[in-house]
Protein backbone atom coordinates (compact mmCIF):
# COMPACT_ATOMS: atom_id res chain seq x y z
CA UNK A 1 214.95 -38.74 55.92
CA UNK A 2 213.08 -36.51 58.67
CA UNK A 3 210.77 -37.95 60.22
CA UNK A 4 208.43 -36.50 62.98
CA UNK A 5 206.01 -38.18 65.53
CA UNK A 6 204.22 -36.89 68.14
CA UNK A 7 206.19 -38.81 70.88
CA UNK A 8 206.99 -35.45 73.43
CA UNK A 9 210.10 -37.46 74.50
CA UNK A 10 211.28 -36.54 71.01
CA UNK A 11 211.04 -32.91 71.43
CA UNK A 12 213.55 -32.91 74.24
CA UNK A 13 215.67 -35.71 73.26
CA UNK A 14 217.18 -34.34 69.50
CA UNK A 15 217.82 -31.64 67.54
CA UNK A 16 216.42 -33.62 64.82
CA UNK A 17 213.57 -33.40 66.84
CA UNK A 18 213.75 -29.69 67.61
CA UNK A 19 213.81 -29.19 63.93
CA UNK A 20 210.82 -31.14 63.71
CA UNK A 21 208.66 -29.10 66.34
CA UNK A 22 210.16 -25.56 64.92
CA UNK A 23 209.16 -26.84 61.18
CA UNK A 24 205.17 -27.62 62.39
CA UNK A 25 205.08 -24.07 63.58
CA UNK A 26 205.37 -22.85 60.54
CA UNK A 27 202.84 -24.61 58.30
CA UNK A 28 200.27 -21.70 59.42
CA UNK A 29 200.33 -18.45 56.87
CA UNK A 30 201.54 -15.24 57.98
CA UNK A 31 200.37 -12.43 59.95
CA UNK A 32 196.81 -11.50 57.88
CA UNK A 33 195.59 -8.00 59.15
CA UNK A 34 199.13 -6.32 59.07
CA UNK A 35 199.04 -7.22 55.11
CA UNK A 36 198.00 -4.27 53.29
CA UNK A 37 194.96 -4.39 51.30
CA UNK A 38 195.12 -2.14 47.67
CA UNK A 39 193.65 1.14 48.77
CA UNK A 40 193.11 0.38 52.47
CA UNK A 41 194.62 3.82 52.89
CA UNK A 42 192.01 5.22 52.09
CA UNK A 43 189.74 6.16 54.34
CA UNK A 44 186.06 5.75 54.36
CA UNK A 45 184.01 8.31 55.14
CA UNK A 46 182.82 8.32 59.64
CA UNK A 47 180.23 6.02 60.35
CA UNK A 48 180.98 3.94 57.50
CA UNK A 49 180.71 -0.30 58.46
CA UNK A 50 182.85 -2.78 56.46
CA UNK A 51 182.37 -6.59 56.72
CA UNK A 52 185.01 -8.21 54.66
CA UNK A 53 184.65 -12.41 54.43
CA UNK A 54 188.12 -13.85 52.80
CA UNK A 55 188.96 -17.33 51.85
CA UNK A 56 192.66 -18.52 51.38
CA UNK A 57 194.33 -21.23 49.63
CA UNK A 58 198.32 -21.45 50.07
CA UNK A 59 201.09 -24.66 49.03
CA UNK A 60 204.71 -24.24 50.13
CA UNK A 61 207.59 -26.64 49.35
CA UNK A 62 211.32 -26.48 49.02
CA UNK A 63 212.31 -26.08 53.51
CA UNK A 64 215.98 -25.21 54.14
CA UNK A 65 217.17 -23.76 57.31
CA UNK A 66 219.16 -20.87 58.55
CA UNK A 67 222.43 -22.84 58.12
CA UNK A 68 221.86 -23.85 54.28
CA UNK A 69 220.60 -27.57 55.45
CA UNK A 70 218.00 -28.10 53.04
CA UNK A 71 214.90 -30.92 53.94
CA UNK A 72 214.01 -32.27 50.60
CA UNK A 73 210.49 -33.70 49.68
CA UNK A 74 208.99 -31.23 52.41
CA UNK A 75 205.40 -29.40 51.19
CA UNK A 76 202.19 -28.56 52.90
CA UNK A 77 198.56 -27.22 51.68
CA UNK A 78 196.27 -25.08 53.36
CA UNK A 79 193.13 -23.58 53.29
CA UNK A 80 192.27 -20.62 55.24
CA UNK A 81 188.76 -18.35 56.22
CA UNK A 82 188.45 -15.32 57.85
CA UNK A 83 186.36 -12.27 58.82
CA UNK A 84 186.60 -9.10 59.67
CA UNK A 85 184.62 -5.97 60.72
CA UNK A 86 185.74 -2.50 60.36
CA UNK A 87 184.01 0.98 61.76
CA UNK A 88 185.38 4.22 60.58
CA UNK A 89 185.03 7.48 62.73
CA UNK A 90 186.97 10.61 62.74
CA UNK A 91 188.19 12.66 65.74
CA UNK A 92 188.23 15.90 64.26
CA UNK A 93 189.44 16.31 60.82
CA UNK A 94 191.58 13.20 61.33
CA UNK A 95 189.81 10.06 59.77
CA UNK A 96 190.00 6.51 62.39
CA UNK A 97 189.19 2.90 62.16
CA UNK A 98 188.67 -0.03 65.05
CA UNK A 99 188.91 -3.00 63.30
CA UNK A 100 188.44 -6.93 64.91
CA UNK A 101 189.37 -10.16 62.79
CA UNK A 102 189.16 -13.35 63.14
CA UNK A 103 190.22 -16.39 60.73
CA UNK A 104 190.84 -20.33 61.14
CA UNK A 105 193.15 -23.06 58.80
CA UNK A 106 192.71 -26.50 57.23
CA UNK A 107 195.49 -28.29 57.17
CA UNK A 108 195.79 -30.30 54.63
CA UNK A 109 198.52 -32.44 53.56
CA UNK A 110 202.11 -32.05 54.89
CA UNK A 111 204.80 -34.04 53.92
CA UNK A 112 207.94 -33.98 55.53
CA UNK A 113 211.39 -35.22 54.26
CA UNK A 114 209.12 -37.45 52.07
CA UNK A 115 207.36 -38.86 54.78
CA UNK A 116 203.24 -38.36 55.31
CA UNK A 117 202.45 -36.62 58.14
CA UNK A 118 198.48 -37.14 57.91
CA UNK A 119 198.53 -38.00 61.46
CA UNK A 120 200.56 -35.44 62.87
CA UNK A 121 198.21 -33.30 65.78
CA UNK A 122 196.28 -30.74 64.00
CA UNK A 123 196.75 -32.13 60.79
CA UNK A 124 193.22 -32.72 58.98
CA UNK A 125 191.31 -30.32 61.61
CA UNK A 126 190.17 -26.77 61.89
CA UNK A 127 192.56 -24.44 63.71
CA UNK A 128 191.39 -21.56 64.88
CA UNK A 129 193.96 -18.04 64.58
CA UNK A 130 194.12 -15.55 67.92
CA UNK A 131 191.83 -13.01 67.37
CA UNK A 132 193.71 -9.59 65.59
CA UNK A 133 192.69 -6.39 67.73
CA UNK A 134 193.62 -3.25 65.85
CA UNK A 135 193.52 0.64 65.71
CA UNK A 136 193.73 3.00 62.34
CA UNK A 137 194.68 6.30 62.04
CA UNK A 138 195.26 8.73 59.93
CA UNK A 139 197.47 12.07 60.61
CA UNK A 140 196.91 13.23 57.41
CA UNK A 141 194.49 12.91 54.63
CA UNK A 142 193.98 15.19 52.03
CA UNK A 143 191.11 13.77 49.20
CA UNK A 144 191.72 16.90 46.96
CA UNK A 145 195.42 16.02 46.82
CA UNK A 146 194.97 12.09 46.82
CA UNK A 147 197.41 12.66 49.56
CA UNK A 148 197.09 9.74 53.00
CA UNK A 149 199.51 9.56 55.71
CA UNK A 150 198.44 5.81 57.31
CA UNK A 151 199.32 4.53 61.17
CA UNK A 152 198.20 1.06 62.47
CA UNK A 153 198.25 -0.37 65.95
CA UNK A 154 197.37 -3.89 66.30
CA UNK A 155 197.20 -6.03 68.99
CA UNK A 156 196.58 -9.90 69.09
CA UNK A 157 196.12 -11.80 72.41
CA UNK A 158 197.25 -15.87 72.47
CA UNK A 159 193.14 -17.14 72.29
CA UNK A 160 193.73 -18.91 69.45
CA UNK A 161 193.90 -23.34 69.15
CA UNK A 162 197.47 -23.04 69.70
CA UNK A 163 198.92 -25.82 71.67
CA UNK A 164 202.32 -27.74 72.23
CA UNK A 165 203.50 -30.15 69.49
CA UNK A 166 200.63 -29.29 67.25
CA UNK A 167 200.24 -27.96 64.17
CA UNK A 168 197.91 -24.70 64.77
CA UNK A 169 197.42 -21.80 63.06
CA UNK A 170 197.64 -19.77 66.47
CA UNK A 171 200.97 -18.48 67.98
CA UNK A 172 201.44 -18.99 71.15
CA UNK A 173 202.69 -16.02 72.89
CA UNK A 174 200.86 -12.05 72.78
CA UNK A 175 202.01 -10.61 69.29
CA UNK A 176 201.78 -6.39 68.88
CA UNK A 177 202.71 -4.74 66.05
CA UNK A 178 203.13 -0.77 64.62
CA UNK A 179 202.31 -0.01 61.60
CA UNK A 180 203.17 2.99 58.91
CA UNK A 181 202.91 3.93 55.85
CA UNK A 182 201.45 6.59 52.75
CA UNK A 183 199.07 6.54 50.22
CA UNK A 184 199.19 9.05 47.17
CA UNK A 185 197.37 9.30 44.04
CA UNK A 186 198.55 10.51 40.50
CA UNK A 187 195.20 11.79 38.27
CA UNK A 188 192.36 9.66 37.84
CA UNK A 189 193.54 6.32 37.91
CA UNK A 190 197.26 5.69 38.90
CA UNK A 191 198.26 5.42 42.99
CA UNK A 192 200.94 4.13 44.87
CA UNK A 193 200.78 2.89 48.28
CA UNK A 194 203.80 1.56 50.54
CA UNK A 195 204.00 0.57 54.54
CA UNK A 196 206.24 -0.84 56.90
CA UNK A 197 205.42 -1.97 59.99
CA UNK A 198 207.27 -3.52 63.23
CA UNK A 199 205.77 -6.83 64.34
CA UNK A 200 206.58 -8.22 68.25
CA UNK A 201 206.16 -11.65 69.67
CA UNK A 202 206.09 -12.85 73.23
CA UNK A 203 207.67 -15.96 73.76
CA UNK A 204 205.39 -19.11 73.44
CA UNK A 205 205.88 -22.86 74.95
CA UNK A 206 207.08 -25.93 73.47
CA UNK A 207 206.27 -28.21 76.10
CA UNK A 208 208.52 -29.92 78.23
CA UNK A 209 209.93 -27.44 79.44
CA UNK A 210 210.90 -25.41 76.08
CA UNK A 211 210.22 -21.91 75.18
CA UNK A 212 210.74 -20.08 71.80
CA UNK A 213 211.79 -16.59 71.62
CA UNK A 214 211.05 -14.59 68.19
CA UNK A 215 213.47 -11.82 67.13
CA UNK A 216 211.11 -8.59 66.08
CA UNK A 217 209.83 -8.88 62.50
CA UNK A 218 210.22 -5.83 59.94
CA UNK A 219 208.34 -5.56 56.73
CA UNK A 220 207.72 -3.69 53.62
CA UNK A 221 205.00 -3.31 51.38
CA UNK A 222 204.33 -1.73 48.47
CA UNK A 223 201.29 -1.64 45.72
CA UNK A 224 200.93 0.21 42.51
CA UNK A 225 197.36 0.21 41.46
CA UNK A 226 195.12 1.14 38.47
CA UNK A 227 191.43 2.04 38.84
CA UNK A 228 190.23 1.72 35.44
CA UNK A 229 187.09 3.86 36.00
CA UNK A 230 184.52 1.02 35.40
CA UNK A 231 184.29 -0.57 38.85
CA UNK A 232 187.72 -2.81 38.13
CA UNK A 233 191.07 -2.15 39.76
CA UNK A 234 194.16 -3.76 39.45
CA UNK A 235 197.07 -4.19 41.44
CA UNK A 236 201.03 -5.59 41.21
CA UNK A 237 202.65 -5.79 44.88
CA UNK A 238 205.65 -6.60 46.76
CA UNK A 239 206.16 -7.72 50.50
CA UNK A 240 210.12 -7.89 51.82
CA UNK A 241 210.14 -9.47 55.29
CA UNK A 242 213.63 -9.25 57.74
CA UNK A 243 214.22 -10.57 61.31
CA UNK A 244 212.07 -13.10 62.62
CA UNK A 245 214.65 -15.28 64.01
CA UNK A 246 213.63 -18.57 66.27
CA UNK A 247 215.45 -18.99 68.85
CA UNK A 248 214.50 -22.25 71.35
CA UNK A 249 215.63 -22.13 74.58
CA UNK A 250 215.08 -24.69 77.69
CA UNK A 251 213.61 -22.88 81.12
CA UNK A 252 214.57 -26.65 82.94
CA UNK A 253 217.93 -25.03 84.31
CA UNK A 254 217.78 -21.77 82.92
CA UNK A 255 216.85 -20.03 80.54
CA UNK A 256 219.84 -21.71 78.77
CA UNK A 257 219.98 -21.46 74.61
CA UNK A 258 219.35 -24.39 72.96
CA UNK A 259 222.23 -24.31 70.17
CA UNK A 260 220.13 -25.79 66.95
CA UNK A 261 219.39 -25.17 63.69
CA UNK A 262 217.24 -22.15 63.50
CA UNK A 263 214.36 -20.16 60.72
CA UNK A 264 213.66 -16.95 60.49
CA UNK A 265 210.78 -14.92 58.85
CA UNK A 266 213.03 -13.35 56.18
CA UNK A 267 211.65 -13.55 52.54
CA UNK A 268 210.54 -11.48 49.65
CA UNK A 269 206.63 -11.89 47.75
CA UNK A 270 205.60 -10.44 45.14
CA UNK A 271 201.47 -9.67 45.10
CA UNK A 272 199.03 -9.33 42.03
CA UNK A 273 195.23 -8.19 42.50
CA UNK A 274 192.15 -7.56 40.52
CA UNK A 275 188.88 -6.32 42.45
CA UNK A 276 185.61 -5.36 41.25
CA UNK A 277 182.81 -3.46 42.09
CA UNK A 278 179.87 -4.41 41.83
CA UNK A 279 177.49 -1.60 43.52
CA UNK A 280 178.72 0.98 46.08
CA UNK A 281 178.73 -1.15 48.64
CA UNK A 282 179.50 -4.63 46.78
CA UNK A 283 183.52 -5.54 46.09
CA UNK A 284 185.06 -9.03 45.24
CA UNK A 285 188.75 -9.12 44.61
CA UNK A 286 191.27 -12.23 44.37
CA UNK A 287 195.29 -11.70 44.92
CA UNK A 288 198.07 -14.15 44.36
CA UNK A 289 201.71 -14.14 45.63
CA UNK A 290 204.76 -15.98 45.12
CA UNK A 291 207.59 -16.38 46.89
CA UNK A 292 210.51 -14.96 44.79
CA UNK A 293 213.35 -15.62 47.66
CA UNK A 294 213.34 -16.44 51.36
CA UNK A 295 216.29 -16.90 53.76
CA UNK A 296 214.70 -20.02 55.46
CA UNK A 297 211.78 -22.09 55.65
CA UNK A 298 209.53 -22.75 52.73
CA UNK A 299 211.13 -21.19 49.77
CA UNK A 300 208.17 -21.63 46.71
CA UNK A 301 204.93 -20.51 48.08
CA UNK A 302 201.68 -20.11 46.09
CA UNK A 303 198.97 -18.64 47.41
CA UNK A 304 195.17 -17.00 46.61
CA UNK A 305 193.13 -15.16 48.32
CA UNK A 306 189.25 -14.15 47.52
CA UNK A 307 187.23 -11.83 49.60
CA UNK A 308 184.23 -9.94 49.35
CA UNK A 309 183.31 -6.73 51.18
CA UNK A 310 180.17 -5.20 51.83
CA UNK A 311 180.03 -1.80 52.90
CA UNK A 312 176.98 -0.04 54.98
């Protein structure tokens, strides 16, 4: 069995507990703003406001790592809330978007090689994420041919309730990512939407004199969505994530590698969605995802998300 305290002499003493410290970093769900939204390529019209208010729920269970080592009797639960404003411009004929969001995690329950870790740091308390700085742009956009050429830019400074040997839902380091991707409509109802996007990670501390250093993430995302002509859409999605790979290293006599076990972000989702709106300015929508295959880490993942968005 695997069991993890919050001793720090642990952390620098094991690779059992190396394992330990690399698994609480990734209770905390994925990047949020880089995940595509069905029909976020699609551009309001300038001076347009958005105020979107989300709320997550996500369970994960089944943690192997890199190497095949599985960790039986590992889950977790979290809840999530977020929000985030969006103003749309245009510089020409070319529509843009600054966008700021801003989202915290509940953790609560994680159980780890079949032990309880209720009082694990972090566990049972709000986390707060870093704050997700980002830029939209469109090169192209074309409403008479339902035709959308989408770039992203986001960048998202460490201010989050990250700290060492806690469970947070903030990274550590500064994280930038690029962003792609095309939007085109087929008559009245039928669309497809894709995007991949680059996502980079500064190195954050461990403590005690331990660093980890995150290979660049790569993901792709698709949607195929119905607008039903009523006010209801709905949506079937897939997300296929490669790279990501952990690697600790000490900065005590180096940098020098620390040979362990590692993870990696590598995994495949599929997405549903319905949304609805209400008035002009009034949507509500819920998605859910499931992990269909991941490399490492959790490998059966559940998850919801609700939001509402108010436009003005």
């Amino acid at each position: 069995m695997l069991r993890c305290d919050n001793s720090p002499a642990r952390y620098l003493a094991a690779p059992t507990a190396l394992m330990c410290l690399l698994l609480a970093q990734g209770l905390a769900p994925g990047a949020k703003a880089q995940s595509i939204d069905t029909y976020i390529m699609v551009p309001l019209p300038a001076s347009t406001n958005v105020i979107e208010a989300d709320g997550t729920y996500n369970s994960s269970n089944g943690f192997h790592y890199t190497n095949g080592q599985t960790l039986p009797s590992t889950s977790n639960d979290n809840y999530g809330a977020g929000l985030r404003y969006t103003r749309y411009m245009a510089i020409g004929d070319h529509p843009i978007a600054f966008q700021i969001s801003q989202s915290a995690t509940y953790f609560a329950d994680w159980q780890s090689g079949g032990y309880n870790e209720k009082n694990y740091p972090g566990m049972h308390t709000v986390s707060a994420s870093n704050t997700n700085l980002s830029m939209l742009f469109w090169p192209y956009a074309n409403a008479a041919e339902q035709a959308y050429v989408f770039t992203a830019a986001y960048l998202i400074p460490p201010d989050g309730s990250y700290a060492p040997n806690k469970v947070s839902a903030a990274y550590g380091g500064w994280q930038g990512d690029a962003q792609i991707g095309m939007s085109k409509g087929f008559g009245p109802n039928f669309s497809l939407q894709a995007a991949i996007d680059a996502d980079f990670h500064g190195d954050e501390s461990l403590g005690g004199g331990t660093r980890l250093a995150i290979d660049p993430t790569y993901r792709l995302q698709i949607w195929a969505n119905w607008d039903w002509s009523n006010g209801l859409r709905t949506s079937v999605g897939y997300t296929g994530v490669v790279g990501g790979a952990e690697n600790p290293y000490s900065t005590v006599n180096g940098p020098i590698p620390l040979d362990y076990t590692l993870l990696n972000a590598e995994r495949q989702n599929l997405r549903a969605a319905v949304s609805y709106w209400w008035t002009a300015h009034l949507m509500t929508s819920l998605e859910v995802s499931g992990t269909v295959q991941a490399d490492s880490g959790y490998t059966n993942t559940i998850g919801t998300e609700a939001k509402v968005k108010f436009l003005f």
